[in-house]
PDB file of N, CA and C in Angstrom:
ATOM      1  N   UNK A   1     -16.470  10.599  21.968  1.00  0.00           N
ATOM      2  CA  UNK A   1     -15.978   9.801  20.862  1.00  0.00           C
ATOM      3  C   UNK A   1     -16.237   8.333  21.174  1.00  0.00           C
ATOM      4  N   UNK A   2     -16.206   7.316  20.027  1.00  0.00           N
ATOM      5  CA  UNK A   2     -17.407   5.858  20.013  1.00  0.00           C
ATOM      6  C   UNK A   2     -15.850   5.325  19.797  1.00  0.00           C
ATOM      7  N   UNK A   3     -15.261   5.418  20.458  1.00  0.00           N
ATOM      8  CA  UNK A   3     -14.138   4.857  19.872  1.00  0.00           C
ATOM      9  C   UNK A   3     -13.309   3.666  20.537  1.00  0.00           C
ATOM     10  N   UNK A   4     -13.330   2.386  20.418  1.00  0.00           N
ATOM     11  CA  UNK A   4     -12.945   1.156  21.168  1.00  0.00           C
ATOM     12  C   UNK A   4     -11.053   1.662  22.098  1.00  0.00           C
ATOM     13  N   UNK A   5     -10.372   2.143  20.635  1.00  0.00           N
ATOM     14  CA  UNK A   5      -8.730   2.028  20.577  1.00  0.00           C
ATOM     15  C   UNK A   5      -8.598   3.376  21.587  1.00  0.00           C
ATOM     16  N   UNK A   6      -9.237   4.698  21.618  1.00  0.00           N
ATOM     17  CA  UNK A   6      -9.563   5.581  22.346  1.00  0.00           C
ATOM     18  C   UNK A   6     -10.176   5.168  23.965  1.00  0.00           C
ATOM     19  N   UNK A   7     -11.149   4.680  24.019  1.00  0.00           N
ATOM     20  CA  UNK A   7     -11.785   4.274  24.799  1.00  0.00           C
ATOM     21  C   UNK A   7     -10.558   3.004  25.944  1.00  0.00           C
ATOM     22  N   UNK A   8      -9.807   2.611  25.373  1.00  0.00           N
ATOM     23  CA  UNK A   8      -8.749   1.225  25.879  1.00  0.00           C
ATOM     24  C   UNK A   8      -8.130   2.124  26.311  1.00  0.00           C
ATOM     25  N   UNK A   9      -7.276   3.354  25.455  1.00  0.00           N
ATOM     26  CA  UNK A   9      -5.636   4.231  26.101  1.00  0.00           C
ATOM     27  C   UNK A   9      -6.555   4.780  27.374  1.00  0.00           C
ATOM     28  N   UNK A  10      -7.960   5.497  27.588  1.00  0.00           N
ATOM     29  CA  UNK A  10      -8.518   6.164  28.685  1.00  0.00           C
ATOM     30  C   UNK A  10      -8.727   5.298  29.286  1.00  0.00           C
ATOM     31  N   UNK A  11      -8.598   4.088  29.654  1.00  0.00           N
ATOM     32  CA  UNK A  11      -9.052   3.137  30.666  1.00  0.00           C
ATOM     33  C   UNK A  11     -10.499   2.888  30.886  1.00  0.00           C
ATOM     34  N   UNK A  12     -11.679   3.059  30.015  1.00  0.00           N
ATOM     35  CA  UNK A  12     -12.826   3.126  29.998  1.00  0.00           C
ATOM     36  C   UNK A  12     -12.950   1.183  29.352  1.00  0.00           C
ATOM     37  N   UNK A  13     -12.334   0.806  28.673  1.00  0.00           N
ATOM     38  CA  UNK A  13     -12.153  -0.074  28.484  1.00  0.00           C
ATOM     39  C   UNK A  13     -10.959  -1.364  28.916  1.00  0.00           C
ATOM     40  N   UNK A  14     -11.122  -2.815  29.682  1.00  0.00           N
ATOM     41  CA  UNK A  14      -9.777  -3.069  29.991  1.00  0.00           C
ATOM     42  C   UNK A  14      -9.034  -3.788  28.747  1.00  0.00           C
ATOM     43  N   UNK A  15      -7.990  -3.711  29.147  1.00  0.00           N
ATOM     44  CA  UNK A  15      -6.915  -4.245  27.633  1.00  0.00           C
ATOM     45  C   UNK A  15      -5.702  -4.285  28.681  1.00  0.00           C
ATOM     46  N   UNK A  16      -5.301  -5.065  28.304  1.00  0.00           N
ATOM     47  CA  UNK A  16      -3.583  -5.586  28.928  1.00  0.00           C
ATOM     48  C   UNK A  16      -2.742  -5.242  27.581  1.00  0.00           C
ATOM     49  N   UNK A  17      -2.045  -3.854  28.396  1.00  0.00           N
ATOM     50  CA  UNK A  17      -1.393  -3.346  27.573  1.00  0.00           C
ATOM     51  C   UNK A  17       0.154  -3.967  27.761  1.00  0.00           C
ATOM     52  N   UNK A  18       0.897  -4.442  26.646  1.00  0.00           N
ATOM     53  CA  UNK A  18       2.050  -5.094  26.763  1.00  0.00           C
ATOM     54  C   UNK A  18       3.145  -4.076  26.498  1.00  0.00           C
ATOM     55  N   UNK A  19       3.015  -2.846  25.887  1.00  0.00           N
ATOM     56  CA  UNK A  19       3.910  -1.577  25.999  1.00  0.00           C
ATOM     57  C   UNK A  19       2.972  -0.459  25.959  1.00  0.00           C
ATOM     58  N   UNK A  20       3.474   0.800  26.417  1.00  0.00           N
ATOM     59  CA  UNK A  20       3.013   1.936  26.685  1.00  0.00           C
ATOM     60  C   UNK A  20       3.946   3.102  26.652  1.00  0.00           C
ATOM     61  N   UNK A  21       4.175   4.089  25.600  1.00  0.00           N
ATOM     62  CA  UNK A  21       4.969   5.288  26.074  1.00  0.00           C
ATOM     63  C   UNK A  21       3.825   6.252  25.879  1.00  0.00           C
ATOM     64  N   UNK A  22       4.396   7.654  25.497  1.00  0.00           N
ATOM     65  CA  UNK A  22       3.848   8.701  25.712  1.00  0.00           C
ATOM     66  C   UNK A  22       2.966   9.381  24.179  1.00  0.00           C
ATOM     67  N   UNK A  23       3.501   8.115  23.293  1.00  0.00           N
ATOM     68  CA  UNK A  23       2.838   8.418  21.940  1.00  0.00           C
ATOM     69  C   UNK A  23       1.561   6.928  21.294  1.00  0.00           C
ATOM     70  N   UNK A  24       2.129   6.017  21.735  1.00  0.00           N
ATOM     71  CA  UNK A  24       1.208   4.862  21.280  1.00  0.00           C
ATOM     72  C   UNK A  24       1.562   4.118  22.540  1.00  0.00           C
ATOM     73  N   UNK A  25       0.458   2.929  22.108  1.00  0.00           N
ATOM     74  CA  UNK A  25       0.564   1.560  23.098  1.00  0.00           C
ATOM     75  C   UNK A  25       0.212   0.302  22.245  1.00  0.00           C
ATOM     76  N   UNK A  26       1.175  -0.627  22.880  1.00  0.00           N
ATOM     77  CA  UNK A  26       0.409  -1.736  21.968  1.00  0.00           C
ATOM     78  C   UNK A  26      -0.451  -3.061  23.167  1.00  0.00           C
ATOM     79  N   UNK A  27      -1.178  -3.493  22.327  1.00  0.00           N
ATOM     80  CA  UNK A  27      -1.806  -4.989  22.878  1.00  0.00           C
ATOM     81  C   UNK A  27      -2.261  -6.320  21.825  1.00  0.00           C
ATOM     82  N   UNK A  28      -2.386  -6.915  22.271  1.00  0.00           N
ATOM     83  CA  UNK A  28      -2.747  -8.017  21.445  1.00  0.00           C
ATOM     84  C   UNK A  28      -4.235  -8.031  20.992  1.00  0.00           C
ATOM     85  N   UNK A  29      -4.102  -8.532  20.122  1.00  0.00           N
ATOM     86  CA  UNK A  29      -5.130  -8.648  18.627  1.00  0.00           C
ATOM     87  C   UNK A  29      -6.104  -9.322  19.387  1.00  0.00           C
ATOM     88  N   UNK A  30      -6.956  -8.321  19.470  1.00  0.00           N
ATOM     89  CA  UNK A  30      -8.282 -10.022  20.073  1.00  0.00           C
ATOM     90  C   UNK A  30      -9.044 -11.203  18.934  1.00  0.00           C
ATOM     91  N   UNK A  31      -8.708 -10.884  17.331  1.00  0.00           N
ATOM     92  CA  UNK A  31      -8.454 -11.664  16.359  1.00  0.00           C
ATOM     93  C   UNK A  31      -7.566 -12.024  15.795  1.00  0.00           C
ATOM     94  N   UNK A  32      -6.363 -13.019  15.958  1.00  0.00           N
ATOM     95  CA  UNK A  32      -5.161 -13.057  16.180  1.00  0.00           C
ATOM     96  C   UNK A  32      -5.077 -13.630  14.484  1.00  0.00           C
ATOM     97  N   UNK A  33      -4.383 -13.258  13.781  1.00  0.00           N
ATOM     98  CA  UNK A  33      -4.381 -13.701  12.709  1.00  0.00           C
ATOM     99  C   UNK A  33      -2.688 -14.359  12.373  1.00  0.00           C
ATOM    100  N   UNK A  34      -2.304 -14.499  13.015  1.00  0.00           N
ATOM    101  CA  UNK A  34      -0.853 -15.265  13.437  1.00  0.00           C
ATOM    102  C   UNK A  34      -0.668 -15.588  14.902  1.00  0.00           C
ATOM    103  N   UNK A  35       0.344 -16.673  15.003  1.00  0.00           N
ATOM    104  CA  UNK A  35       0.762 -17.007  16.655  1.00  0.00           C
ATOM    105  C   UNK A  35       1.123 -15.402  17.652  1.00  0.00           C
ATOM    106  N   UNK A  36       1.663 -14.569  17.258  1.00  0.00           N
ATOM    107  CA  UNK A  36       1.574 -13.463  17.928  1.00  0.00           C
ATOM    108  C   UNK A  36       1.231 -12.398  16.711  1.00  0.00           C
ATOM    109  N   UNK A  37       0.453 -11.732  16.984  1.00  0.00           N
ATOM    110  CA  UNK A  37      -0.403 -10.550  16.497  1.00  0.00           C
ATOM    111  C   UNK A  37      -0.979  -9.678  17.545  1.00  0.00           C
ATOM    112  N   UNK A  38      -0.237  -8.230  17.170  1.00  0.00           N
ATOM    113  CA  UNK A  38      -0.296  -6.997  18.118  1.00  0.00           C
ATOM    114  C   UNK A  38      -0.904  -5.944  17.599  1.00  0.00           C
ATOM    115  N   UNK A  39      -1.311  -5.265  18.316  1.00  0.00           N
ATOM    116  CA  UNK A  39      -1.252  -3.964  17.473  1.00  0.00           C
ATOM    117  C   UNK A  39      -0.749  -2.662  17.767  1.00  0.00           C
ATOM    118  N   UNK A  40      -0.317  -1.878  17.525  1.00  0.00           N
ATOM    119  CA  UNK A  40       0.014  -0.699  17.785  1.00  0.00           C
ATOM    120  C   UNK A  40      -0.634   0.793  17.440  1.00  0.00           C
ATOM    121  N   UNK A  41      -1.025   1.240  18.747  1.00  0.00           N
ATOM    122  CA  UNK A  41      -1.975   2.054  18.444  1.00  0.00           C
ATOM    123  C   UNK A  41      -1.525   3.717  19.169  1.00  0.00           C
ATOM    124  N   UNK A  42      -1.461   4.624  18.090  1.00  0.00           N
ATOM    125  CA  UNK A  42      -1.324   5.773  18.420  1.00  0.00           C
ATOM    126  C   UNK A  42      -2.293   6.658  19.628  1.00  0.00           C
ATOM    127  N   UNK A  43      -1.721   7.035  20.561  1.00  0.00           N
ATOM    128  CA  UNK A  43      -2.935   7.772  21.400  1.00  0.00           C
ATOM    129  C   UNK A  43      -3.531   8.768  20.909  1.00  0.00           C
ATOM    130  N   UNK A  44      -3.606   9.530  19.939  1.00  0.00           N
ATOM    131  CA  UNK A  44      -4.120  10.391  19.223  1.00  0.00           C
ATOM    132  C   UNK A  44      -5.022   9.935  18.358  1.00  0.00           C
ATOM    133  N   UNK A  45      -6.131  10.413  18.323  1.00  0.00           N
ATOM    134  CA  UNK A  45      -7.351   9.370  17.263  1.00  0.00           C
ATOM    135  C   UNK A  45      -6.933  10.382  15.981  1.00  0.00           C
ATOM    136  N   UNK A  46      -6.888   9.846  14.804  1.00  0.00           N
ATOM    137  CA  UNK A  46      -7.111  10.052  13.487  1.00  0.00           C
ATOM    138  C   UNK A  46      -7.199   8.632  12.845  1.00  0.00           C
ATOM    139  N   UNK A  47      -7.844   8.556  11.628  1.00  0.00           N
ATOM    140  CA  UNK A  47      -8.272   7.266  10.862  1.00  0.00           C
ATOM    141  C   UNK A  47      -7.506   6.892   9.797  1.00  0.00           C
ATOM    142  N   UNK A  48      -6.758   7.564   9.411  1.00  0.00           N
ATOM    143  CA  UNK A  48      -5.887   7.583   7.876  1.00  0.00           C
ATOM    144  C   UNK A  48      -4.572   8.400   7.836  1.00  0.00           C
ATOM    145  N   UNK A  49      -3.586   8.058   7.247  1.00  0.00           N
ATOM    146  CA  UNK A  49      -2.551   8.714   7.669  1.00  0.00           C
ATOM    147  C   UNK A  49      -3.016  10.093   7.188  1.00  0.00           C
ATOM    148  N   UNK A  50      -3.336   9.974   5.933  1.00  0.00           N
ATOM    149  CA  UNK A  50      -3.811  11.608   5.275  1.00  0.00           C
ATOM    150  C   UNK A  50      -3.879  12.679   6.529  1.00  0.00           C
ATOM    151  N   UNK A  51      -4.919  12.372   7.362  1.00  0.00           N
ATOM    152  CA  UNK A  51      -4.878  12.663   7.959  1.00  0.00           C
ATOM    153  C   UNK A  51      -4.690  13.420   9.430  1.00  0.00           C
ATOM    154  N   UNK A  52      -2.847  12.759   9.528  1.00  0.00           N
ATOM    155  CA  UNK A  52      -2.094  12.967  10.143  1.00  0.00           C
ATOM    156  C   UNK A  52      -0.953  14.112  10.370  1.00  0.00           C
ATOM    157  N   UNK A  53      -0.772  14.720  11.044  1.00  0.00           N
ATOM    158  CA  UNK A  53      -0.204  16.347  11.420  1.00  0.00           C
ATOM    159  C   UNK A  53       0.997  15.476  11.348  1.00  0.00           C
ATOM    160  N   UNK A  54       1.968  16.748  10.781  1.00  0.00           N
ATOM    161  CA  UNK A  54       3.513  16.112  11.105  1.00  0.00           C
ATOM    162  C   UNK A  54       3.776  15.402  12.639  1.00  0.00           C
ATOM    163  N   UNK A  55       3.427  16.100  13.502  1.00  0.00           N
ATOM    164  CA  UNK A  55       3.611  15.398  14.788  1.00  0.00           C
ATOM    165  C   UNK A  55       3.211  14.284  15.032  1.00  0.00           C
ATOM    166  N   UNK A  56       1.649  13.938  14.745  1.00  0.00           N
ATOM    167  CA  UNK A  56       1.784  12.450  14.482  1.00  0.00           C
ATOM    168  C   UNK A  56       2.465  11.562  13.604  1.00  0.00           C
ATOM    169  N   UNK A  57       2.998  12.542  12.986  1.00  0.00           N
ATOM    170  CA  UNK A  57       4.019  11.084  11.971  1.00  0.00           C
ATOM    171  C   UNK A  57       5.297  10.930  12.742  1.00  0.00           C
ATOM    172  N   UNK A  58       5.535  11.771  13.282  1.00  0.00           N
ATOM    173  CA  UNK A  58       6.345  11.717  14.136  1.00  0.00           C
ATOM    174  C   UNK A  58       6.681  10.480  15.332  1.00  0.00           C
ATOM    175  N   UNK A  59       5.478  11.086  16.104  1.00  0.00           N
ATOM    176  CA  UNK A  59       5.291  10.137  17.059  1.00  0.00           C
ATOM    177  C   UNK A  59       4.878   8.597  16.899  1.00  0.00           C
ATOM    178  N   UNK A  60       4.384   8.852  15.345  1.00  0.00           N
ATOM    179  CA  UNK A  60       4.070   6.965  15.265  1.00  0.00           C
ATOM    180  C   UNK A  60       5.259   6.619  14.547  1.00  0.00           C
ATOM    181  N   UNK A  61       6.333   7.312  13.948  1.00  0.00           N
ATOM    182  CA  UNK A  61       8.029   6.663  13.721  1.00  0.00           C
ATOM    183  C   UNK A  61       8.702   6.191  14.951  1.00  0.00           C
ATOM    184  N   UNK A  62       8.705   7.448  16.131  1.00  0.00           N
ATOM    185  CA  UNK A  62       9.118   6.940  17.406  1.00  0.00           C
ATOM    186  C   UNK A  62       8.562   5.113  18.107  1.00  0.00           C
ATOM    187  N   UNK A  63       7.052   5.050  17.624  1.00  0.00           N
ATOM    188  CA  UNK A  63       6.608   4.278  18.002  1.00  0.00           C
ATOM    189  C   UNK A  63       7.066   3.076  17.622  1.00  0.00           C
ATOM    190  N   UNK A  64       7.797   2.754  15.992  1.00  0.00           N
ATOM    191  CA  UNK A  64       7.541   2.041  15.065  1.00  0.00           C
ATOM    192  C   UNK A  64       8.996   1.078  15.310  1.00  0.00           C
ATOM    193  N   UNK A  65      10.093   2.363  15.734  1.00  0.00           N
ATOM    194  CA  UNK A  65      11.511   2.505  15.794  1.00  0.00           C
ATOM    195  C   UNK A  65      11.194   1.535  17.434  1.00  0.00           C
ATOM    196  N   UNK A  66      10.675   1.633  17.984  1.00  0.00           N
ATOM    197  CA  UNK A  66      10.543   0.949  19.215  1.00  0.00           C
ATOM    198  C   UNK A  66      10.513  -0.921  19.053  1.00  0.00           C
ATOM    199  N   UNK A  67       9.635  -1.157  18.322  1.00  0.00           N
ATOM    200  CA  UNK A  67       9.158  -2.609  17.633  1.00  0.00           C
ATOM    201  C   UNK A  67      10.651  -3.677  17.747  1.00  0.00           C
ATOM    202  N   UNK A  68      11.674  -3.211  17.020  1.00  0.00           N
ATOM    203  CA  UNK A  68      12.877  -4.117  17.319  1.00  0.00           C
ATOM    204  C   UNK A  68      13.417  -4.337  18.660  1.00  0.00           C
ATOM    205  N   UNK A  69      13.166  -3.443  19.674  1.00  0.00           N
ATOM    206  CA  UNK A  69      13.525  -3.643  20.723  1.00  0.00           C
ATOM    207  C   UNK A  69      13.006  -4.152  22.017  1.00  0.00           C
ATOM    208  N   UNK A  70      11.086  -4.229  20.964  1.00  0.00           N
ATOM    209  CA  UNK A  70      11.012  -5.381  22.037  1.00  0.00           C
ATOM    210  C   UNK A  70      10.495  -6.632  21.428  1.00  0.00           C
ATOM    211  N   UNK A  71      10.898  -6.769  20.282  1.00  0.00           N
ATOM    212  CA  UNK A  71      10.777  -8.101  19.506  1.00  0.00           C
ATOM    213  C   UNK A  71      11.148  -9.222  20.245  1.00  0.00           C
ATOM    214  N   UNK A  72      12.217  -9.605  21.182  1.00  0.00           N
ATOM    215  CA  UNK A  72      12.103 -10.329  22.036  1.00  0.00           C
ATOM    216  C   UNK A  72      11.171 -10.692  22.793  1.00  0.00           C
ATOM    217  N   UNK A  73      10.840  -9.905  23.566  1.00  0.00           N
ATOM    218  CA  UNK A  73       9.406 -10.075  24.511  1.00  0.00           C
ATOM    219  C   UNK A  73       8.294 -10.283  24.328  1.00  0.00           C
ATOM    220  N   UNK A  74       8.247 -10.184  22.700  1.00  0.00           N
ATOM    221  CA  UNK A  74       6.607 -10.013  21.845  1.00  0.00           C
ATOM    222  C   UNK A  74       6.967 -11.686  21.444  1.00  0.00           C
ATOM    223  N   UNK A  75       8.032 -12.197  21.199  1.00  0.00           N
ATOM    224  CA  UNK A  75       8.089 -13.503  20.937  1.00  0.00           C
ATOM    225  C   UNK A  75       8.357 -13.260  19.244  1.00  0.00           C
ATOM    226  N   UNK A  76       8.778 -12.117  19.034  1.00  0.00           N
ATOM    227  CA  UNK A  76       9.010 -11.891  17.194  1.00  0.00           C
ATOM    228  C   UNK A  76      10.402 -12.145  17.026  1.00  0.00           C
ATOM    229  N   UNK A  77      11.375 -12.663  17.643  1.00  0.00           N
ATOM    230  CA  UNK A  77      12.726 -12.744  17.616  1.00  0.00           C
ATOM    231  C   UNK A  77      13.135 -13.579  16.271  1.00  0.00           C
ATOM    232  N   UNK A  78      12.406 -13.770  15.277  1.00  0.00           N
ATOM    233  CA  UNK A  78      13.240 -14.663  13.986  1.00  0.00           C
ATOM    234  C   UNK A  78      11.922 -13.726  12.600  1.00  0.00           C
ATOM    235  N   UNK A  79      11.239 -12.634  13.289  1.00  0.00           N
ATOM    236  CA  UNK A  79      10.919 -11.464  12.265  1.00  0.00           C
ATOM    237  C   UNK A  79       9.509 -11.303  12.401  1.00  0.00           C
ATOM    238  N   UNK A  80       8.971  -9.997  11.951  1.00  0.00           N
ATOM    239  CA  UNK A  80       7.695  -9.697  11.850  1.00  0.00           C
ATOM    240  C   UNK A  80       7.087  -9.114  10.931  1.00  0.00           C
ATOM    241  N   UNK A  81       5.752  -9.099  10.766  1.00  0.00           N
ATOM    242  CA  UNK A  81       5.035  -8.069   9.595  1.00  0.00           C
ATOM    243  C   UNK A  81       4.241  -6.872  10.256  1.00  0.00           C
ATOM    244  N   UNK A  82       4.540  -5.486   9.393  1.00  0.00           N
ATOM    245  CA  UNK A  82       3.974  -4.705  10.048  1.00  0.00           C
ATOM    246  C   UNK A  82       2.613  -4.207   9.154  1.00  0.00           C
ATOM    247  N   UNK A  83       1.909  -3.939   9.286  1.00  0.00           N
ATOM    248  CA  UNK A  83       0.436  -4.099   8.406  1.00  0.00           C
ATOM    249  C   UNK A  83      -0.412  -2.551   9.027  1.00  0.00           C
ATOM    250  N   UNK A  84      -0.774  -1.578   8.012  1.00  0.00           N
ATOM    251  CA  UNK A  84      -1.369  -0.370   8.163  1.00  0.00           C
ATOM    252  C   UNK A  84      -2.556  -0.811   7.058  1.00  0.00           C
ATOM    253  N   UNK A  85      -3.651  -1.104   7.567  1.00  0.00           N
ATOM    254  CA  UNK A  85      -5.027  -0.741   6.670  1.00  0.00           C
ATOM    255  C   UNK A  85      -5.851   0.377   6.655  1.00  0.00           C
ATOM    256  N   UNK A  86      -6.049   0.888   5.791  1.00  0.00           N
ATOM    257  CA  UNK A  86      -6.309   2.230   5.247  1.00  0.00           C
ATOM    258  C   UNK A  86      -7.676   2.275   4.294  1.00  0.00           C
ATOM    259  N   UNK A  87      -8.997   2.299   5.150  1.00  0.00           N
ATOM    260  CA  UNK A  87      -9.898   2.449   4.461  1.00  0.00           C
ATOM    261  C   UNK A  87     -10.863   0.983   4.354  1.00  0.00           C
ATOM    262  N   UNK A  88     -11.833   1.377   3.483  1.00  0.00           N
ATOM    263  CA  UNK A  88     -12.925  -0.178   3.837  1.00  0.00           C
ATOM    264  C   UNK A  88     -12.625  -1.179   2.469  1.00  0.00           C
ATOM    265  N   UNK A  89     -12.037  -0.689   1.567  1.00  0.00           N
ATOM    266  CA  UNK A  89     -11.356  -1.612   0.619  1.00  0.00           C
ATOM    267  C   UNK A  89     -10.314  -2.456   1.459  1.00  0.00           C
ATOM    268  N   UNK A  90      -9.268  -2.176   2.398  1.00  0.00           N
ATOM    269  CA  UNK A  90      -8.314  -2.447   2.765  1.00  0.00           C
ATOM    270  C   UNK A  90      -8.828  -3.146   4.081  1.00  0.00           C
ATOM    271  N   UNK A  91      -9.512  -2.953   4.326  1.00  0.00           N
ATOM    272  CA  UNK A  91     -10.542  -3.999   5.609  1.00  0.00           C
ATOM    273  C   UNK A  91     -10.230  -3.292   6.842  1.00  0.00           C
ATOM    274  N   UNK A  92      -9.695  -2.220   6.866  1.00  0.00           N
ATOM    275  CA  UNK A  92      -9.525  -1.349   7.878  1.00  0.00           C
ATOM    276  C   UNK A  92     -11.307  -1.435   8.946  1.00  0.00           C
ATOM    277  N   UNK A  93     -11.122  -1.846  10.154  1.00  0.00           N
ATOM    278  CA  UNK A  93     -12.379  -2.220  10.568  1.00  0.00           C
ATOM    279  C   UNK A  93     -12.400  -0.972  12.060  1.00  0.00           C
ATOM    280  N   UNK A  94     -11.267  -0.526  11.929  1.00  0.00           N
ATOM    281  CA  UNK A  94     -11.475   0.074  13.940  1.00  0.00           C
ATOM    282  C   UNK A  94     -10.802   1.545  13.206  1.00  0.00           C
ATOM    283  N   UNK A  95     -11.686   2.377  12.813  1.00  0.00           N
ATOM    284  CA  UNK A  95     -11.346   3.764  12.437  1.00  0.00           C
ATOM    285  C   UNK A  95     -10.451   4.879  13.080  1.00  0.00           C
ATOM    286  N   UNK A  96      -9.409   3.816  13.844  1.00  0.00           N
ATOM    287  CA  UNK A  96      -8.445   4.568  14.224  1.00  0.00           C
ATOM    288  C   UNK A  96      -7.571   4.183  13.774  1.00  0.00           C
ATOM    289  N   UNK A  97      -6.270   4.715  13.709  1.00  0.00           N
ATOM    290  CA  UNK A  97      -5.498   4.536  12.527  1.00  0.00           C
ATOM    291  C   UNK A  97      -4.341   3.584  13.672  1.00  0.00           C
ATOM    292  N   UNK A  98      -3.863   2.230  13.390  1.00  0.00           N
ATOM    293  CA  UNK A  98      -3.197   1.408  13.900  1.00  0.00           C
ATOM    294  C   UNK A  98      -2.235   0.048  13.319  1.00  0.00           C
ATOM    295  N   UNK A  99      -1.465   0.059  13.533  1.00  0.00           N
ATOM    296  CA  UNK A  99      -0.312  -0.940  13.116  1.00  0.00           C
ATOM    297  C   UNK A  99      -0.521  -2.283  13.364  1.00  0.00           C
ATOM    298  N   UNK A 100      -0.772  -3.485  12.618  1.00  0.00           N
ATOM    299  CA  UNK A 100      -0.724  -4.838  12.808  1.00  0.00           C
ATOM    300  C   UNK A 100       0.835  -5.232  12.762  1.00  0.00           C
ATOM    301  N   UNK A 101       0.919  -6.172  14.062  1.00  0.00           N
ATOM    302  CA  UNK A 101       2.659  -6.432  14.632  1.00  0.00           C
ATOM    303  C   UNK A 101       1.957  -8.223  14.534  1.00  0.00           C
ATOM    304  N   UNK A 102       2.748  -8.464  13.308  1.00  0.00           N
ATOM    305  CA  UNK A 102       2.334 -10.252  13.020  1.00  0.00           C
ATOM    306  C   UNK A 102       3.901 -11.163  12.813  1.00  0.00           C
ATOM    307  N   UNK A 103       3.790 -12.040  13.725  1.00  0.00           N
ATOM    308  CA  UNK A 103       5.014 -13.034  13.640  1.00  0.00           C
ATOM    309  C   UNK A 103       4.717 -13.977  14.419  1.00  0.00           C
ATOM    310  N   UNK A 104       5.702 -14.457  14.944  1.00  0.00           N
ATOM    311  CA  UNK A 104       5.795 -15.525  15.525  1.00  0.00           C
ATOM    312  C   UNK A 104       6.035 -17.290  15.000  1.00  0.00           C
ATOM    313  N   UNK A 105       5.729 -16.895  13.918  1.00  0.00           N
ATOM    314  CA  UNK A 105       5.396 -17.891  12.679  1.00  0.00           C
ATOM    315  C   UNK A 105       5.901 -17.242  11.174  1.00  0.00           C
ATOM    316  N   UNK A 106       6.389 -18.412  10.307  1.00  0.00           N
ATOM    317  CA  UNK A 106       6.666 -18.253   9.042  1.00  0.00           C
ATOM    318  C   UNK A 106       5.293 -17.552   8.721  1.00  0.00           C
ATOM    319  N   UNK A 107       5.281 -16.495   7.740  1.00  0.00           N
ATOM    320  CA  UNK A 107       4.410 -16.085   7.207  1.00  0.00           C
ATOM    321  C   UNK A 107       4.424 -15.539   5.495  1.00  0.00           C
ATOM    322  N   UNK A 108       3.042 -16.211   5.245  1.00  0.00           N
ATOM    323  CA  UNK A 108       3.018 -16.240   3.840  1.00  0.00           C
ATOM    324  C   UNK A 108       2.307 -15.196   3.171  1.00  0.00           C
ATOM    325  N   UNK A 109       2.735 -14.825   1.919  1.00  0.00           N
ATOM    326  CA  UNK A 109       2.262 -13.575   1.596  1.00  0.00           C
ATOM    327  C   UNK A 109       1.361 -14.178   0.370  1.00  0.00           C
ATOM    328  N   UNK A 110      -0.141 -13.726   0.654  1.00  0.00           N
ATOM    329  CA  UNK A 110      -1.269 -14.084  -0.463  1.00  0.00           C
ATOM    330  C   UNK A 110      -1.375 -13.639  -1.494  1.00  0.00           C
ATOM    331  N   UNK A 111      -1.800 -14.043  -2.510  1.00  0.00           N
ATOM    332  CA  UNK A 111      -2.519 -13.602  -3.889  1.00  0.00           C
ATOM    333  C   UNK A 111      -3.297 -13.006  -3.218  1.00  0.00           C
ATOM    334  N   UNK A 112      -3.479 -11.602  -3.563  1.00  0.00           N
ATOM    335  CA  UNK A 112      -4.664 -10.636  -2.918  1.00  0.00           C
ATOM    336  C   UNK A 112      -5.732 -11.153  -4.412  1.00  0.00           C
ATOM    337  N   UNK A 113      -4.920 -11.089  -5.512  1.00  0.00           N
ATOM    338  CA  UNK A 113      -6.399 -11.294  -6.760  1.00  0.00           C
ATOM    339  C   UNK A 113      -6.640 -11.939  -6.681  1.00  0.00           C
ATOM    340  N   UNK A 114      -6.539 -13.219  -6.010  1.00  0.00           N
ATOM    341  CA  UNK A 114      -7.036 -14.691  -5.737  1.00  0.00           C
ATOM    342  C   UNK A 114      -8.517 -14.440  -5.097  1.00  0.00           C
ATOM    343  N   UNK A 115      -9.827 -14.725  -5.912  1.00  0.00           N
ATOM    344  CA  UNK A 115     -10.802 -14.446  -4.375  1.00  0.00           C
ATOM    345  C   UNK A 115     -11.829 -15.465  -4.847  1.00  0.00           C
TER     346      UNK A 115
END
């Protein structure tokens, strides 16, 4: 499998992982689109939730339910955005299916019809 987010959880790739359990891991955005921007990435490759076996929905709630508790340490302590892109309309770019963790900063929500 060609897979970057796959390729990082197997250690084939390095990434400084800032959490790790037994269902996802997260690290930072190497295109940071806020002062802290993470991502959270399921160890199981699928691309779309569709996709996804009850167990992975599972395990990426466990994952998700995790986020407040280490909002401190991520530097999200006054709130965050959580962001799932889904597909090439949605700019989904890394075909594994993964969570954008954005804060750190006031954040503004765009006119998407604006273009």
């Amino acid at each position: 499998m060609d897979c970057i987010f796959c390729k990082i959880n197997n250690g084939e790739i390095p990434s400084e992982k800032v959490y790790e359990d037994n269902d996802v891991f997260i690290i930072r955005d190497i295109d940071p689109k806020a002062d802290k921007h993470y991502l959270m990435i399921p160890k199981r490759h699928y691309k779309l939730i569709s996709e996804m076996t009850e167990e992975d929905g599972a395990a990426l709630m466990r994952g998700l339910k995790k986020i407040p508790g280490l909002a401190d340490q991520l530097g999200l302590k006054n709130g965050y955005r959580l962001v799932i892109n889904q597909g090439d309309d949605a700019g989904q770019s890394v075909f594994h299916l993964h969570v954008h963790i954005l804060g750190g900063q006031a954040l503004d929500f765009p006119d998407l019809r604006k273009k």
